[in-house]
PDB file of N, CA and C in Angstrom:
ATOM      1  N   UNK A   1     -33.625 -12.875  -0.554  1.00  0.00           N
ATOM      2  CA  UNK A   1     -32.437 -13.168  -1.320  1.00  0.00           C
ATOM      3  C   UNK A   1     -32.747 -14.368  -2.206  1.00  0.00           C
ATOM      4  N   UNK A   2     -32.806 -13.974  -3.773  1.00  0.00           N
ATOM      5  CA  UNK A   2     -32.950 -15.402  -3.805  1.00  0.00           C
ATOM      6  C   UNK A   2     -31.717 -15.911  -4.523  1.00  0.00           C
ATOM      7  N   UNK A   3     -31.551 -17.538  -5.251  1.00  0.00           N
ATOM      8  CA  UNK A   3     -30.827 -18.876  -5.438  1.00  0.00           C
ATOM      9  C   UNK A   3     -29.617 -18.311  -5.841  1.00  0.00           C
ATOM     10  N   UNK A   4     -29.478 -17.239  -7.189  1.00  0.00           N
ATOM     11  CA  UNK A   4     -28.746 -16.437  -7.747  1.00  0.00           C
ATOM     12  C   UNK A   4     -27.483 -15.805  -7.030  1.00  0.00           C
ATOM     13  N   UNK A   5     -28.091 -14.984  -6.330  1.00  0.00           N
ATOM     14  CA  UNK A   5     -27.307 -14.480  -5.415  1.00  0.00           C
ATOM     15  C   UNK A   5     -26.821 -15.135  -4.119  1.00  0.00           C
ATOM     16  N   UNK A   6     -27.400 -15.897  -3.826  1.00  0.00           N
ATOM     17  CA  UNK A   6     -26.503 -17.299  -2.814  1.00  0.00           C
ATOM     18  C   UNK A   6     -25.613 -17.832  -3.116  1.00  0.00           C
ATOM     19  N   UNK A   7     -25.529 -18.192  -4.672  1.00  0.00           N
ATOM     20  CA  UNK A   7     -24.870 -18.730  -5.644  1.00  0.00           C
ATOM     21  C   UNK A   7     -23.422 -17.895  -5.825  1.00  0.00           C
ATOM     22  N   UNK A   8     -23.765 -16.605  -6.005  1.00  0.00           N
ATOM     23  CA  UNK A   8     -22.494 -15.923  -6.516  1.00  0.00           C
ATOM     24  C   UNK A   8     -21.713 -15.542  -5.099  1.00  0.00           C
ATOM     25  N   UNK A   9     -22.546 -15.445  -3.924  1.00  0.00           N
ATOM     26  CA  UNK A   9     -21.979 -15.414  -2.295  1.00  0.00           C
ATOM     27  C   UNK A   9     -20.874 -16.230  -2.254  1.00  0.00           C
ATOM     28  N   UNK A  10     -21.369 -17.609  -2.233  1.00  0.00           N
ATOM     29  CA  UNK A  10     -20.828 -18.344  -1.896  1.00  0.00           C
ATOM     30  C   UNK A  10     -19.926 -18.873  -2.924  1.00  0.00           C
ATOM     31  N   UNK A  11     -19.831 -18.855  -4.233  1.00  0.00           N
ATOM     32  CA  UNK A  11     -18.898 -19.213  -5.245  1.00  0.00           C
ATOM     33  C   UNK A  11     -17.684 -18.215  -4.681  1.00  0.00           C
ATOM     34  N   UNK A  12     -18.250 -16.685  -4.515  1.00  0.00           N
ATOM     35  CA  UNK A  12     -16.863 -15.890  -4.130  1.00  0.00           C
ATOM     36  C   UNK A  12     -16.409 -15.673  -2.960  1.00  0.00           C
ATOM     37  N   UNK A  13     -16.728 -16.721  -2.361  1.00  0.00           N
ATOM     38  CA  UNK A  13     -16.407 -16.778  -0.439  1.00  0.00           C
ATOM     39  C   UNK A  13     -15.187 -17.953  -1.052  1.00  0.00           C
ATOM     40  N   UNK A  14     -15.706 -19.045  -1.891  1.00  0.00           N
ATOM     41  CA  UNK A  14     -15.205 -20.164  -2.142  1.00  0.00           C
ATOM     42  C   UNK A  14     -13.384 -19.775  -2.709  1.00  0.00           C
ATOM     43  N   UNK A  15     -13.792 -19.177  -3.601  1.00  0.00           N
ATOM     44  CA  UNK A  15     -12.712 -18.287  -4.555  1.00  0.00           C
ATOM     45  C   UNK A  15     -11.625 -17.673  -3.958  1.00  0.00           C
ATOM     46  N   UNK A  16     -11.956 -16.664  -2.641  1.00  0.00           N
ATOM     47  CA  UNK A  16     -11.401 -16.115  -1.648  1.00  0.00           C
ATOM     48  C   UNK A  16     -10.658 -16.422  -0.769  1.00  0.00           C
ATOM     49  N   UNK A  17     -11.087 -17.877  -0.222  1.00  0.00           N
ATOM     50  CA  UNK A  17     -10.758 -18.131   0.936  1.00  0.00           C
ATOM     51  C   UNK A  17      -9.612 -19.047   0.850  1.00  0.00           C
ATOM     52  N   UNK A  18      -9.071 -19.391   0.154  1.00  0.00           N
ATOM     53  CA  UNK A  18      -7.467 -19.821   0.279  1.00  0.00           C
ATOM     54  C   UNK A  18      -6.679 -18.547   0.389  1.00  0.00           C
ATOM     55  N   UNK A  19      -6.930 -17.747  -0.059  1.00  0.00           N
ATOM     56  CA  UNK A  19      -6.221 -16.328   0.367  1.00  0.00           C
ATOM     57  C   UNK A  19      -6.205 -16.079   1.943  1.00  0.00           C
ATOM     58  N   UNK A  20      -7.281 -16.114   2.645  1.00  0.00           N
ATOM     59  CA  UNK A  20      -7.411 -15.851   4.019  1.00  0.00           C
ATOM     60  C   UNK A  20      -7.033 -17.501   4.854  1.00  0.00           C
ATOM     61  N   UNK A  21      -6.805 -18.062   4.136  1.00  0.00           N
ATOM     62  CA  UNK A  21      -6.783 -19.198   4.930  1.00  0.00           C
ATOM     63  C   UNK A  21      -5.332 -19.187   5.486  1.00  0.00           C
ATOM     64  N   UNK A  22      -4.008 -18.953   5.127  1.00  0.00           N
ATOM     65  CA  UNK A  22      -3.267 -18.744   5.753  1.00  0.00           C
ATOM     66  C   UNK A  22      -2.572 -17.872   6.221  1.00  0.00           C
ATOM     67  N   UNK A  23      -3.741 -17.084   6.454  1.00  0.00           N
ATOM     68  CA  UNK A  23      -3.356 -15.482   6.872  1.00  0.00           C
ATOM     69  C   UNK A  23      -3.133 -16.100   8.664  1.00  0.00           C
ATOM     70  N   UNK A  24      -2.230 -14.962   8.835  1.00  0.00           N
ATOM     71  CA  UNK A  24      -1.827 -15.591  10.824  1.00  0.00           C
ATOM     72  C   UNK A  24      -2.388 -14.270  11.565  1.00  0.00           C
ATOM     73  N   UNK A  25      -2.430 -13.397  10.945  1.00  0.00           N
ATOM     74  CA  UNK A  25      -3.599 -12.245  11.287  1.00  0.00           C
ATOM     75  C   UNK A  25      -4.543 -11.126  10.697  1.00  0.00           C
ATOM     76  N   UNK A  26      -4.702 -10.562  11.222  1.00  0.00           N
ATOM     77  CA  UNK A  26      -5.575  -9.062  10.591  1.00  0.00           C
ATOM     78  C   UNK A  26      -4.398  -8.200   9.521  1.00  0.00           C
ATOM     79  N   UNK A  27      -3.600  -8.081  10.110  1.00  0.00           N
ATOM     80  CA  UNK A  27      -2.628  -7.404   8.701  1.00  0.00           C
ATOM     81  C   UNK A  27      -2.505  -7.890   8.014  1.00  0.00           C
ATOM     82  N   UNK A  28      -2.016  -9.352   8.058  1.00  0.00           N
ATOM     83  CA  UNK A  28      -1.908 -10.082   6.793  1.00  0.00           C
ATOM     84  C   UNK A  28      -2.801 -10.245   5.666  1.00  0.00           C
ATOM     85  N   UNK A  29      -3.964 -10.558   6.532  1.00  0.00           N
ATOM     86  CA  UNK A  29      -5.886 -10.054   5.589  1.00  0.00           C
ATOM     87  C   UNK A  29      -5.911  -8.979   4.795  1.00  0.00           C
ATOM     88  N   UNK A  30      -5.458  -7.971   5.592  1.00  0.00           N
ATOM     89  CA  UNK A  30      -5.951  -6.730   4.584  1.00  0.00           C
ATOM     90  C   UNK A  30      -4.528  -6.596   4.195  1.00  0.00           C
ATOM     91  N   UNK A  31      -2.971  -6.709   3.795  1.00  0.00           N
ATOM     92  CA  UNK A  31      -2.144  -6.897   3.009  1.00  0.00           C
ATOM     93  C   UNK A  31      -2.843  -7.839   2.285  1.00  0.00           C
ATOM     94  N   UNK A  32      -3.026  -9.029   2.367  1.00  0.00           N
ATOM     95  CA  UNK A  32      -3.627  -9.698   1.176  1.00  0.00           C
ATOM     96  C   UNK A  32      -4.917  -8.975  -0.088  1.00  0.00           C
ATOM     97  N   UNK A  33      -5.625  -8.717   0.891  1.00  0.00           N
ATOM     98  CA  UNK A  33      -7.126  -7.944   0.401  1.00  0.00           C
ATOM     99  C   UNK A  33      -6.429  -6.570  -0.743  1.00  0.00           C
ATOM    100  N   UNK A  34      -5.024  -5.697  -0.065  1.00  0.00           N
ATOM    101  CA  UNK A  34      -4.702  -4.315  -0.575  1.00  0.00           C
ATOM    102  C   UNK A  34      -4.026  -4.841  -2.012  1.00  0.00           C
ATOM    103  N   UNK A  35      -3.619  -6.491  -1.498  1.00  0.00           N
ATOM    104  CA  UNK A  35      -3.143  -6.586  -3.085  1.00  0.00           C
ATOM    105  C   UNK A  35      -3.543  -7.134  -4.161  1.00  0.00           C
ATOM    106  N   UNK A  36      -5.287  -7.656  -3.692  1.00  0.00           N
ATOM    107  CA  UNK A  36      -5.901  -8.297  -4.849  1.00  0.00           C
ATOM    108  C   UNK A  36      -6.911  -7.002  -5.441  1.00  0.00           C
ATOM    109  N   UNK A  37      -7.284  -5.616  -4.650  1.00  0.00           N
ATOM    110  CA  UNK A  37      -7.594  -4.724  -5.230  1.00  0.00           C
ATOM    111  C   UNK A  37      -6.940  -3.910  -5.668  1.00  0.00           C
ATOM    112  N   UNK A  38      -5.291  -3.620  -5.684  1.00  0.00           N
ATOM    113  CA  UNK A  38      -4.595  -2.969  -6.588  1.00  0.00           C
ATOM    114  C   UNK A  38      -4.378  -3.632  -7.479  1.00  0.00           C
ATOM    115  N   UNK A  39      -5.099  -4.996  -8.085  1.00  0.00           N
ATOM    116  CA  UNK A  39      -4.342  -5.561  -9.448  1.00  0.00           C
ATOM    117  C   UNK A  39      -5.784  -5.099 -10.007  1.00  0.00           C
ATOM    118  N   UNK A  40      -7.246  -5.463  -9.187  1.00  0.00           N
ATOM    119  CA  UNK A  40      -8.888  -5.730  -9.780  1.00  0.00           C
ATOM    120  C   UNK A  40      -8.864  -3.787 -10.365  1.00  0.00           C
ATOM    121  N   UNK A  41      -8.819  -3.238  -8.974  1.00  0.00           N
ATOM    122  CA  UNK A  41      -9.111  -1.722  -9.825  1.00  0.00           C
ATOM    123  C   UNK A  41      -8.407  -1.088 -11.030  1.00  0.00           C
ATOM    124  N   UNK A  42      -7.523  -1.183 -11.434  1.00  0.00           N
ATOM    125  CA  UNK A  42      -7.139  -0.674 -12.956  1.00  0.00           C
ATOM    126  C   UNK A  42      -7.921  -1.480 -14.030  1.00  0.00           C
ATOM    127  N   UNK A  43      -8.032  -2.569 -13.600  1.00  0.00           N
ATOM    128  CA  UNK A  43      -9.407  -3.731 -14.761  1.00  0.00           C
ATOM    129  C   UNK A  43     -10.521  -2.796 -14.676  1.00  0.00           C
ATOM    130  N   UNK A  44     -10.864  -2.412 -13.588  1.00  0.00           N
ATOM    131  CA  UNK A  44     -12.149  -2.503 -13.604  1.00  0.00           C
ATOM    132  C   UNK A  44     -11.856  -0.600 -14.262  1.00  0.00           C
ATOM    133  N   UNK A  45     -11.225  -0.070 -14.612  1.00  0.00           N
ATOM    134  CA  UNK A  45     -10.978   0.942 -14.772  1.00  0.00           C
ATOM    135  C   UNK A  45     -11.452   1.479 -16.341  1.00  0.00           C
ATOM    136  N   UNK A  46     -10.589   0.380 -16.670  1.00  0.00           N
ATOM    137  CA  UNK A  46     -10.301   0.037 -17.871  1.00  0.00           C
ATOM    138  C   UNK A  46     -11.868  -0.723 -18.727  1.00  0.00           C
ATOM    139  N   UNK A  47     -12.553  -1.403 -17.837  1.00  0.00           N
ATOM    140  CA  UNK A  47     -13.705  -1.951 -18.457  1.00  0.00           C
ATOM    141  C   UNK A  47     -15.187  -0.975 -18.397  1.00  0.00           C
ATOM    142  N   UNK A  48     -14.364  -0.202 -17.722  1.00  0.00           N
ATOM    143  CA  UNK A  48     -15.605   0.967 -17.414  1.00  0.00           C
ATOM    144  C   UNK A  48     -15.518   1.810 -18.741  1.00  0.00           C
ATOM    145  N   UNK A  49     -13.905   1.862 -19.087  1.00  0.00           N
ATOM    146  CA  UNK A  49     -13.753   3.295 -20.426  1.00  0.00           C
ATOM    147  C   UNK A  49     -14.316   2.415 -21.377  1.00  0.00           C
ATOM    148  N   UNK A  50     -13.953   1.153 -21.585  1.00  0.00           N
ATOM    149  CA  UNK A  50     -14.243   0.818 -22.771  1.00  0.00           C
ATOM    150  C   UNK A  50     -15.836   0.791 -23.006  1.00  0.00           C
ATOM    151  N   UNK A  51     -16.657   0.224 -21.931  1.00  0.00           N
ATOM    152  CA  UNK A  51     -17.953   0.374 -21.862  1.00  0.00           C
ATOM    153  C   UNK A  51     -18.614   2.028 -22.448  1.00  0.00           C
ATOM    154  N   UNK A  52     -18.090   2.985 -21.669  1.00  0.00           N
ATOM    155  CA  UNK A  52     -18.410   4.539 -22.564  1.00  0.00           C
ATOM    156  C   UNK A  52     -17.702   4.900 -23.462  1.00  0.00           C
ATOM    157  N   UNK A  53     -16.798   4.195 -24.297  1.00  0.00           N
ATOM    158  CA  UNK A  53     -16.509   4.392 -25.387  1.00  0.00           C
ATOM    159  C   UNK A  53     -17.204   3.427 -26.524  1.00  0.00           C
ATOM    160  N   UNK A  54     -17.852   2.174 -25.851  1.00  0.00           N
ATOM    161  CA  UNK A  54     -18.497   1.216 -26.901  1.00  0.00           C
ATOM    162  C   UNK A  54     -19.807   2.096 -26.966  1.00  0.00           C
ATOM    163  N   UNK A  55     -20.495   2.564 -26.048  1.00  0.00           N
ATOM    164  CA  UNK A  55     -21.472   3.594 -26.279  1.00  0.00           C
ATOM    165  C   UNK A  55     -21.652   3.940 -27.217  1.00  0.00           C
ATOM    166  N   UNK A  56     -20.336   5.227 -26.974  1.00  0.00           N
ATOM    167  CA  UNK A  56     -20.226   6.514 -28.023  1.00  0.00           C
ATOM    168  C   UNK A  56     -20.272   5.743 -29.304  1.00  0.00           C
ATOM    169  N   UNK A  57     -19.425   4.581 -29.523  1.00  0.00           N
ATOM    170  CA  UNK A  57     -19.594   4.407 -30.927  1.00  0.00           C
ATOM    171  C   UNK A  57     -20.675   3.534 -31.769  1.00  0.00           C
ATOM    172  N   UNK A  58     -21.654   3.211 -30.896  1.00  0.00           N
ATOM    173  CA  UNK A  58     -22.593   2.283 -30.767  1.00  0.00           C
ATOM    174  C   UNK A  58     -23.936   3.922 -31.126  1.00  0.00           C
ATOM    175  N   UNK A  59     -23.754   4.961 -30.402  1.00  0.00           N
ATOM    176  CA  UNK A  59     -24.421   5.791 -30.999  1.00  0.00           C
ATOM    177  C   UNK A  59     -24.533   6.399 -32.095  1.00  0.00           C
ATOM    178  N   UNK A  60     -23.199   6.978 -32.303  1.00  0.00           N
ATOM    179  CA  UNK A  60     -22.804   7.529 -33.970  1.00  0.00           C
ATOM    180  C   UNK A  60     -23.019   6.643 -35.000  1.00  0.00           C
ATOM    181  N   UNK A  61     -22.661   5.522 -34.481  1.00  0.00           N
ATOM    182  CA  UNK A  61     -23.065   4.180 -35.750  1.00  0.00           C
ATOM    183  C   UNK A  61     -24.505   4.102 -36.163  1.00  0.00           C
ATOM    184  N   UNK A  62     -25.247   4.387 -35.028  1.00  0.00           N
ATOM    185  CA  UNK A  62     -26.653   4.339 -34.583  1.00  0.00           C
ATOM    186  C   UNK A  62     -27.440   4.613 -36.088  1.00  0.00           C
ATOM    187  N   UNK A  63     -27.384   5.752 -36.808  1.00  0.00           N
ATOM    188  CA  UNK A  63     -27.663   5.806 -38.265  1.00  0.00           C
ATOM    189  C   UNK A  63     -29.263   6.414 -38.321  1.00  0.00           C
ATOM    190  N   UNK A  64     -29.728   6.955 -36.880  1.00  0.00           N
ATOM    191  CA  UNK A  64     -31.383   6.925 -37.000  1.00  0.00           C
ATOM    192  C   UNK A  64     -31.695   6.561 -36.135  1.00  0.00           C
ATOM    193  N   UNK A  65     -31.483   5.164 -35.976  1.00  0.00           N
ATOM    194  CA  UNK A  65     -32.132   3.751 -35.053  1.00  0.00           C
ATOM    195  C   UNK A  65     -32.880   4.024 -34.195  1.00  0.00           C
ATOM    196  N   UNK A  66     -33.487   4.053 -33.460  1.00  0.00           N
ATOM    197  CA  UNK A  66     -34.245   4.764 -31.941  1.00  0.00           C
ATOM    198  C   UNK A  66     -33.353   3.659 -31.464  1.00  0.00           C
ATOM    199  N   UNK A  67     -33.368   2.259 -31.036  1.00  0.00           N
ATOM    200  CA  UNK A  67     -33.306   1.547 -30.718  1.00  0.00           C
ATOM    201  C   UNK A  67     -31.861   1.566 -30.029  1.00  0.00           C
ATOM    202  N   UNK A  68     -31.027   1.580 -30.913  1.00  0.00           N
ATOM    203  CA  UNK A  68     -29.536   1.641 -30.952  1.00  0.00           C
ATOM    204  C   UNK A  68     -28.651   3.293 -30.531  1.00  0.00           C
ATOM    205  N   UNK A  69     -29.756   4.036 -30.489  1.00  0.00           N
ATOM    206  CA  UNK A  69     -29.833   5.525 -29.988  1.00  0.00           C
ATOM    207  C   UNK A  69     -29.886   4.745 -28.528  1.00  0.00           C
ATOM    208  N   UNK A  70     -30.998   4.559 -27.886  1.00  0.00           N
ATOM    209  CA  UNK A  70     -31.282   4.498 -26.884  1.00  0.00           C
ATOM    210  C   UNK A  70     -30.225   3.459 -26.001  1.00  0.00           C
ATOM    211  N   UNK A  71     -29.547   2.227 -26.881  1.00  0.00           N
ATOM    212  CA  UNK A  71     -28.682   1.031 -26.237  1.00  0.00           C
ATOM    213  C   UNK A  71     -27.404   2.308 -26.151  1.00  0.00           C
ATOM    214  N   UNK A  72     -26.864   2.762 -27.203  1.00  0.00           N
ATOM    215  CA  UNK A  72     -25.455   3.669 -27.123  1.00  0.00           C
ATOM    216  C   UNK A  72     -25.835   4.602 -25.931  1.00  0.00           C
ATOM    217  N   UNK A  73     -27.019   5.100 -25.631  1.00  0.00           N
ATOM    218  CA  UNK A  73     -27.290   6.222 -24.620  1.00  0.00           C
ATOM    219  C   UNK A  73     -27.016   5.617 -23.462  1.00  0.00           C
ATOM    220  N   UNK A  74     -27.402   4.360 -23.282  1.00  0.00           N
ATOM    221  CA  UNK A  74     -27.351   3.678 -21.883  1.00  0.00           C
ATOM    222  C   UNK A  74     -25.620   3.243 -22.121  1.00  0.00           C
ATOM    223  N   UNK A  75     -25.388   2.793 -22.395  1.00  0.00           N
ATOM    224  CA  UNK A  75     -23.300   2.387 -22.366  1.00  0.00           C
ATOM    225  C   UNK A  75     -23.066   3.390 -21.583  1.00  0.00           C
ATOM    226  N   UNK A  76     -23.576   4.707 -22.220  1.00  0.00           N
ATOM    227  CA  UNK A  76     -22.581   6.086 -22.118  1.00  0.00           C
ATOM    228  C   UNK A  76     -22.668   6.339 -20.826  1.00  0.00           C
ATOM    229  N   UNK A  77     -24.009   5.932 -20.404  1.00  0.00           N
ATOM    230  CA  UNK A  77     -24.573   6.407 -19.267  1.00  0.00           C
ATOM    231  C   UNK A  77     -23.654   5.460 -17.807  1.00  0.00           C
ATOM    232  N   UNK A  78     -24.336   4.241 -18.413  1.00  0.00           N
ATOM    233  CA  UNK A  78     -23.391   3.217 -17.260  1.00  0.00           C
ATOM    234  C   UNK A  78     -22.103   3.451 -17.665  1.00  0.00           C
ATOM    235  N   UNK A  79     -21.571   3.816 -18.551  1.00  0.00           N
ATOM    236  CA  UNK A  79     -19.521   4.036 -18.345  1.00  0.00           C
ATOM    237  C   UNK A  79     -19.472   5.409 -17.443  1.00  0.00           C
ATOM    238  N   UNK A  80     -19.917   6.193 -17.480  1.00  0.00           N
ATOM    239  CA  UNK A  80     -20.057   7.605 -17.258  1.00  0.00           C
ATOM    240  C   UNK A  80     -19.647   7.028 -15.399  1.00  0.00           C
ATOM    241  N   UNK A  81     -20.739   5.966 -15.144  1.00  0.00           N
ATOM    242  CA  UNK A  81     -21.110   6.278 -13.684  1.00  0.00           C
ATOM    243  C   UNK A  81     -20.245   5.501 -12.702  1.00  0.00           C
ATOM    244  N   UNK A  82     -20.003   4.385 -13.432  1.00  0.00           N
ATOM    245  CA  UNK A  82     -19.007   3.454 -13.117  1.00  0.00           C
ATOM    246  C   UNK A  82     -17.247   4.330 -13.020  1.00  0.00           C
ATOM    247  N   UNK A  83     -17.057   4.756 -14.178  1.00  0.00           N
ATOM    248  CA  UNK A  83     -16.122   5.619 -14.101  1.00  0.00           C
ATOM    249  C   UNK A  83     -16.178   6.559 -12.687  1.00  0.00           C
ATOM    250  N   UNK A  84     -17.339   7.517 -12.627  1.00  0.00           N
ATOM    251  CA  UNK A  84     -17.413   8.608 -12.078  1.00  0.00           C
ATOM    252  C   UNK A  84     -17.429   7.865  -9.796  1.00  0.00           C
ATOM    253  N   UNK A  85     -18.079   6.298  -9.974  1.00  0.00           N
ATOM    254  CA  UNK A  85     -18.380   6.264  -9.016  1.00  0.00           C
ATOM    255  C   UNK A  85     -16.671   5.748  -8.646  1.00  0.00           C
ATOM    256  N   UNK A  86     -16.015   5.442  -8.900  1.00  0.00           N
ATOM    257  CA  UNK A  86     -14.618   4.715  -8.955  1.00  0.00           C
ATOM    258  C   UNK A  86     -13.467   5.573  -8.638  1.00  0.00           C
ATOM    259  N   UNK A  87     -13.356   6.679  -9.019  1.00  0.00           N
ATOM    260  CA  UNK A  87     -13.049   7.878  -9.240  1.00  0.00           C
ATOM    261  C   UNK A  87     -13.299   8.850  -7.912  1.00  0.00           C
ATOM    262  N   UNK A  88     -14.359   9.007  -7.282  1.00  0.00           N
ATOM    263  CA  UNK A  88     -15.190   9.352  -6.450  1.00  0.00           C
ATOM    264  C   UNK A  88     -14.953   8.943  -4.997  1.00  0.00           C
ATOM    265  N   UNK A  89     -15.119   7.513  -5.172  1.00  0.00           N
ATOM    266  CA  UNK A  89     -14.623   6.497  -3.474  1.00  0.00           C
ATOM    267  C   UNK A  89     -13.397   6.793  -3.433  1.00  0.00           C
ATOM    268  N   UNK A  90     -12.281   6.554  -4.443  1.00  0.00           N
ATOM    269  CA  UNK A  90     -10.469   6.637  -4.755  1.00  0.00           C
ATOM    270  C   UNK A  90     -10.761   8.185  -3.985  1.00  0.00           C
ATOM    271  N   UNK A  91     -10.984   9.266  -4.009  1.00  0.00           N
ATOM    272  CA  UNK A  91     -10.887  10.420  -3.972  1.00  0.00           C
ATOM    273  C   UNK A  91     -11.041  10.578  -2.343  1.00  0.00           C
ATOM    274  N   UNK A  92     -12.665  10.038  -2.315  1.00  0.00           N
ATOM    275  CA  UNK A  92     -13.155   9.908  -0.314  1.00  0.00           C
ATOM    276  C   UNK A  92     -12.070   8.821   0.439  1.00  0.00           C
ATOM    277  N   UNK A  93     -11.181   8.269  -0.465  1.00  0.00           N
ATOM    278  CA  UNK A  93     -10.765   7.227   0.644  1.00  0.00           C
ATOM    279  C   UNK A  93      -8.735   8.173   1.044  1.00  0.00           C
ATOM    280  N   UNK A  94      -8.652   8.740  -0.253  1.00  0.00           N
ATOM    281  CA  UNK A  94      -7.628   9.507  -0.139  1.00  0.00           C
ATOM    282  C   UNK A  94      -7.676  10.631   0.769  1.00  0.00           C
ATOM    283  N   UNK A  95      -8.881  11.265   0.919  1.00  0.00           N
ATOM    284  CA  UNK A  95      -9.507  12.778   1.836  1.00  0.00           C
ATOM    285  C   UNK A  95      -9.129  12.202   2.884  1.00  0.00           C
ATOM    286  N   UNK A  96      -9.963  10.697   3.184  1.00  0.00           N
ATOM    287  CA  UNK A  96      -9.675  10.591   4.471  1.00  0.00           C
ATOM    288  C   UNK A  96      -8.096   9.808   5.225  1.00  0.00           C
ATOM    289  N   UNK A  97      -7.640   9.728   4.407  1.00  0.00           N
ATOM    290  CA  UNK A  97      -6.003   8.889   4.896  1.00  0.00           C
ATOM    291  C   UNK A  97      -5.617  10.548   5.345  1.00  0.00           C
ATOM    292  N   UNK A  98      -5.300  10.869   4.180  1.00  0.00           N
ATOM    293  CA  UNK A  98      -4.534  12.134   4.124  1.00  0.00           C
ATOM    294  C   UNK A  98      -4.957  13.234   5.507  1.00  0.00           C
ATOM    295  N   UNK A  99      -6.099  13.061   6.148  1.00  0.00           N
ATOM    296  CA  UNK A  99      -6.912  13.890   6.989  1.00  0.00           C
ATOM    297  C   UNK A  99      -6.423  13.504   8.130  1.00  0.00           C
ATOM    298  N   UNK A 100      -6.516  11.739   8.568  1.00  0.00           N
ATOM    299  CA  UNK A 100      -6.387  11.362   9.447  1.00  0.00           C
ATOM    300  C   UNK A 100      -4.732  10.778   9.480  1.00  0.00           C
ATOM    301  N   UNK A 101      -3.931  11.198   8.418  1.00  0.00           N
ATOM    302  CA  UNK A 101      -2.598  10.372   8.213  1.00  0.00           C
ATOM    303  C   UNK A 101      -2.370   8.862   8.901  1.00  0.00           C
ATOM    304  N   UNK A 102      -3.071   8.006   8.416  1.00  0.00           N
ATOM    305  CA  UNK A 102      -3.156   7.064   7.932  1.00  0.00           C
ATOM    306  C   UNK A 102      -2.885   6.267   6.930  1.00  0.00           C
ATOM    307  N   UNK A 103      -2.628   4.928   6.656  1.00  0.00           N
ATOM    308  CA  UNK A 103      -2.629   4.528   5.386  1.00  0.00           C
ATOM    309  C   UNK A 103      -0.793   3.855   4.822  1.00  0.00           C
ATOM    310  N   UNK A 104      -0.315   4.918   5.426  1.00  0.00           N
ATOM    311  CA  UNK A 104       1.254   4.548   4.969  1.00  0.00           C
ATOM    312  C   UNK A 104       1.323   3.975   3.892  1.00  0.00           C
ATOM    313  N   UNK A 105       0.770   4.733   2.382  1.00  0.00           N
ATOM    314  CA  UNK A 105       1.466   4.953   1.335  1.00  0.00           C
ATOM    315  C   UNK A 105       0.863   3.640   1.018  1.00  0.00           C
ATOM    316  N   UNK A 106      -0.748   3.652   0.960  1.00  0.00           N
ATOM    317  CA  UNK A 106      -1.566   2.022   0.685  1.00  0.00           C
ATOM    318  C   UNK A 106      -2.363   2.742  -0.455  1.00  0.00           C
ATOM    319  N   UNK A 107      -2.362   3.543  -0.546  1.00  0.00           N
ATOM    320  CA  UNK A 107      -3.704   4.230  -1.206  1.00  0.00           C
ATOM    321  C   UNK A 107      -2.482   4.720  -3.162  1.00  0.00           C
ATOM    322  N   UNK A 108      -2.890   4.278  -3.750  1.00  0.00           N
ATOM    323  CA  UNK A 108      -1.944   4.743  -4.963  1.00  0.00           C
ATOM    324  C   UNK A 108      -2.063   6.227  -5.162  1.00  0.00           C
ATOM    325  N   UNK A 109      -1.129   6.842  -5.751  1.00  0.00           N
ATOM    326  CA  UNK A 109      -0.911   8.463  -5.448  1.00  0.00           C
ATOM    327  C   UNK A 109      -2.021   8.912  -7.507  1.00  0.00           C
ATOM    328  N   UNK A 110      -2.729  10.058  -7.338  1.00  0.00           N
ATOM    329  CA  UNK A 110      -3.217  10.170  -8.068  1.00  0.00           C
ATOM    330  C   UNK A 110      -2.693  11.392  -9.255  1.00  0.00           C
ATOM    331  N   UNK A 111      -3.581  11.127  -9.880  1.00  0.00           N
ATOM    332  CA  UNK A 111      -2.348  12.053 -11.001  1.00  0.00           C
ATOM    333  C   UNK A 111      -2.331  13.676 -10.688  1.00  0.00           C
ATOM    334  N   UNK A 112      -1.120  14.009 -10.784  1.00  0.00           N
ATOM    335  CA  UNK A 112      -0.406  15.155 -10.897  1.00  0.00           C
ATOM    336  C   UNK A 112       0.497  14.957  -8.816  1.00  0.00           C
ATOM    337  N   UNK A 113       0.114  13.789  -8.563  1.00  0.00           N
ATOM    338  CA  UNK A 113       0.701  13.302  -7.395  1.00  0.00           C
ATOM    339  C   UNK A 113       2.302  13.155  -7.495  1.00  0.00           C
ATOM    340  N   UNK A 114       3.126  13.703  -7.084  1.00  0.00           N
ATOM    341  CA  UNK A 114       4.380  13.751  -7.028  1.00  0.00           C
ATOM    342  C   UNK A 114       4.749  12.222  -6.140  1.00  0.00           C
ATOM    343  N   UNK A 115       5.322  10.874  -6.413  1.00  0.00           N
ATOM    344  CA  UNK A 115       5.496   9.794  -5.650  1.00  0.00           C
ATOM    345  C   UNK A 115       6.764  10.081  -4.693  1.00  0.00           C
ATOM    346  N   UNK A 116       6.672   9.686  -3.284  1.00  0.00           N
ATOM    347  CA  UNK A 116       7.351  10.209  -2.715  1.00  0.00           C
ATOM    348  C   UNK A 116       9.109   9.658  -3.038  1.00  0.00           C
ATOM    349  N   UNK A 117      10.096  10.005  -2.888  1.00  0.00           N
ATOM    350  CA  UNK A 117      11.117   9.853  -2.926  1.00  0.00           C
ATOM    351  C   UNK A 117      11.770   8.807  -2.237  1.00  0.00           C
ATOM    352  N   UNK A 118      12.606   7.493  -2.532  1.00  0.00           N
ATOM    353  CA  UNK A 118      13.150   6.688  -1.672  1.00  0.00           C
ATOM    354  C   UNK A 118      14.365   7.085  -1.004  1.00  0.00           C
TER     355      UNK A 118
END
């Protein structure tokens, strides 16, 4: 491991841990945890499209380029996967609530998902 990554460990242990610090238990942790990744995942959703859409237009602009062929090819590629891997876990983590009925309505409902009724 090296300095780098010690660095970013511990900066985001640092970052974190007033959140857990006055947690009084395990629910409270992961209520805390369920609500700092329902605000992070639509960001990160969102920074993934724009990434395969800066691609696409980073290619067409491209004009020839090898160079700028090859940078737009890679965007497309990392938005593609980021998207696809995001997309993918959301999907395995829904299979399995829904399988094991679990979860009580933690998991956001996905599209063409009817939200349940109050």
């Amino acid at each position: 491991m090296n300095i780098k990554t010690l660095v970013k460990i511990s900066v985001s242990a640092a970052l974190l841990a007033p959140l857990f610090a006055y947690a009084a238990d395990v629910i409270s942790i992961l209520y805390q945890t369920q609500i700092i990744l329902n605000r992070i995942i639509p960001i990160l959703m969102i920074i993934a499209t724009i990434v395969f859409l800066w691609g696409v237009i980073r290619y067409i602009t491209a004009g020839g380029d090898e160079d700028k062929l090859k940078e737009g090819k890679s965007f497309i590629i990392f938005g593609l996967i980021g998207l696809f891997l995001m997309v993918a876990i959301w999907g395995v983590v829904r299979a399995l609530v829904s399988q094991f009925g679990v979860g009580g309505g933690v998991i956001p409902p996905g599209p063409g998902d009817v939200p349940p009724s109050p």
